[in-house]
C-alpha atoms as a PDB file:
ATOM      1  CA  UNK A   1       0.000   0.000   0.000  1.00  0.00           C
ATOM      2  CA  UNK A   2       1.316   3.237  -0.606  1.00  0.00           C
ATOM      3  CA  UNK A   3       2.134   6.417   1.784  1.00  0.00           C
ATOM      4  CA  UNK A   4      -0.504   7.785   0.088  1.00  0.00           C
ATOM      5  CA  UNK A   5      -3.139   5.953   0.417  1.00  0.00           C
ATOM      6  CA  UNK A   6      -2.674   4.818   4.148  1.00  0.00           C
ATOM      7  CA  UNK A   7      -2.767   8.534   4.770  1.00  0.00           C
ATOM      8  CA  UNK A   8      -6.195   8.442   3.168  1.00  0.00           C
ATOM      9  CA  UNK A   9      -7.695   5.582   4.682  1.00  0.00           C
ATOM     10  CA  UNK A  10      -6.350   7.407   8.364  1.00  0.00           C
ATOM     11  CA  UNK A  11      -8.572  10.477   7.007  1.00  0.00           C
ATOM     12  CA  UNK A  12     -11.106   8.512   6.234  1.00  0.00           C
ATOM     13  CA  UNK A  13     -10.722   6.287   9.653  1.00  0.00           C
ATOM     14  CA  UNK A  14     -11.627   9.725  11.354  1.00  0.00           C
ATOM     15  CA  UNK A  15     -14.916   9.965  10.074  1.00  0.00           C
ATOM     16  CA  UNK A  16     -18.466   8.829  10.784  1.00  0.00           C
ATOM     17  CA  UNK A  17     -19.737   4.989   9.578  1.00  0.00           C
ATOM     18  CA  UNK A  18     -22.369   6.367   7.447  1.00  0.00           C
ATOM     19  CA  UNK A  19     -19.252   8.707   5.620  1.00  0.00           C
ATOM     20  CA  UNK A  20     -16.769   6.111   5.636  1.00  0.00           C
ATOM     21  CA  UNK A  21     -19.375   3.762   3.836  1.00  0.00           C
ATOM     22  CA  UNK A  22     -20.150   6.528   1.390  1.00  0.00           C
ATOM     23  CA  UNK A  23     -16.356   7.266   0.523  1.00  0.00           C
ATOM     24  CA  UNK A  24     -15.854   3.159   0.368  1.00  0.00           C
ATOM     25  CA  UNK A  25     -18.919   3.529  -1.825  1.00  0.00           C
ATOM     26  CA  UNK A  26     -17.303   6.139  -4.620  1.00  0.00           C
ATOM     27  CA  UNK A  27     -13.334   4.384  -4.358  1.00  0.00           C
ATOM     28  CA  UNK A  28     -15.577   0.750  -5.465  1.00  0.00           C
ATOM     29  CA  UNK A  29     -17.915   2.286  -7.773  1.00  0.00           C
ATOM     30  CA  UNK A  30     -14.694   4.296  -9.322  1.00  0.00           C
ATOM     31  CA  UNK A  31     -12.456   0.956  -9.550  1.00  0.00           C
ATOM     32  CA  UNK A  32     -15.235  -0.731 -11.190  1.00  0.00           C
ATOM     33  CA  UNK A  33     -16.166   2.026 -14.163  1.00  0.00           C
ATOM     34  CA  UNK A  34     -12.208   1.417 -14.698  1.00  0.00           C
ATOM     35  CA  UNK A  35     -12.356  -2.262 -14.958  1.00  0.00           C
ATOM     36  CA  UNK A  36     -15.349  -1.319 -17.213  1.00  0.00           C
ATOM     37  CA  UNK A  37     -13.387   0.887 -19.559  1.00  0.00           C
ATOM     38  CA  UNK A  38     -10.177  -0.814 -19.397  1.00  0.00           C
ATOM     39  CA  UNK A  39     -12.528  -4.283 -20.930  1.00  0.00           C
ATOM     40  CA  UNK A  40     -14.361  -1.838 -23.556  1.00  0.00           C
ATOM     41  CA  UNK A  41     -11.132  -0.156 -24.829  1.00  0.00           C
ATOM     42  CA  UNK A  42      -9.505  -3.951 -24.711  1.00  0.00           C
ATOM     43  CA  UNK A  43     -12.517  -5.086 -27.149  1.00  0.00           C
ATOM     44  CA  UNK A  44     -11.780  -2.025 -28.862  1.00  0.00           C
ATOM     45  CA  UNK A  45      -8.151  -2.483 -29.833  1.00  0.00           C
ATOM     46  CA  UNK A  46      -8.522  -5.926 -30.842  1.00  0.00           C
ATOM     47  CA  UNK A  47     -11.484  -4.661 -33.338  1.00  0.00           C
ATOM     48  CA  UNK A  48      -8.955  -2.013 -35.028  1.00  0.00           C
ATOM     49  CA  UNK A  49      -6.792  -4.846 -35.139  1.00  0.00           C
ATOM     50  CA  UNK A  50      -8.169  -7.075 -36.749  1.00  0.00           C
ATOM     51  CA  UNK A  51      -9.724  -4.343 -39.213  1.00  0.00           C
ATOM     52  CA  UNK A  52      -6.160  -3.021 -40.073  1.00  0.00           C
ATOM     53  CA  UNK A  53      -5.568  -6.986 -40.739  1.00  0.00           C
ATOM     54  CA  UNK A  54      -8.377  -6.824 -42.713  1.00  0.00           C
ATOM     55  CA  UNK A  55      -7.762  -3.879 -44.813  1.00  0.00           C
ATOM     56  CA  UNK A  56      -3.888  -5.067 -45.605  1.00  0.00           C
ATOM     57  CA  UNK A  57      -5.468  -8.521 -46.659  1.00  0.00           C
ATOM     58  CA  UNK A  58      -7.453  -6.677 -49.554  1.00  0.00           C
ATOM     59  CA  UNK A  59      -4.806  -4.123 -50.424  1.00  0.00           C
ATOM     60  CA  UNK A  60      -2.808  -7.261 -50.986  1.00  0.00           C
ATOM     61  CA  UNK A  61      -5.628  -8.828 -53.070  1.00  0.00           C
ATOM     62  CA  UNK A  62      -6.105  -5.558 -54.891  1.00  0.00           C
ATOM     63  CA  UNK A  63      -2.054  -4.826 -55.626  1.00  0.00           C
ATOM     64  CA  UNK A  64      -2.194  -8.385 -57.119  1.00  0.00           C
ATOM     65  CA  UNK A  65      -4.903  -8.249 -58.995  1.00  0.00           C
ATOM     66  CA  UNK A  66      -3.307  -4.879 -60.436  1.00  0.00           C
ATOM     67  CA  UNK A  67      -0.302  -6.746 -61.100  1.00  0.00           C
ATOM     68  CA  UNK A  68      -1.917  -9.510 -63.219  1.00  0.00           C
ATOM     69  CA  UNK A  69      -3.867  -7.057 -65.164  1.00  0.00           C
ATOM     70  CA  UNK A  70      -7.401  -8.249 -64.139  1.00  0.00           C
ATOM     71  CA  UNK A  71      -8.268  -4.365 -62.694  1.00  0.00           C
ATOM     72  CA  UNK A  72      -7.137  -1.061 -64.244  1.00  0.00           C
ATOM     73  CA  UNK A  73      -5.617   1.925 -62.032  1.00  0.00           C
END
């Protein structure tokens, strides 16, 4: 744990039930809007990914193609 944060949690020690559940409250609703983001931007990067892959895949197609003549520029 970190200086930091064990000087929080002392702060936080210092106040009422009812505030210490509210300020647990926002740190576990916080942590779990990051694990929520950090899953949608994971999803995210493999889409782009696999669209680059994708898109390479048919410029190859396309450059051959070219090549043999079968398209025009």
């Amino acid at each position: 744990m970190t200086k930091l944060l064990e000087e929080a949690i002392a702060a936080v020690s210092q106040l009422s039930e009812s505030q210490q559940d509210a300020i647990a409250s926002l740190i576990l609703e916080e942590l779990a809007s990051k694990q929520s983001w950090n899953k949608a931007f994971a999803k995210s990067e493999f889409q782009v990914e696999s669209d680059f892959s994708d898109y390479l895949s048919n410029l190859e197609d396309y450059e051959n193609r070219l090549a043999r003549g079968e398209i025009q520029w």
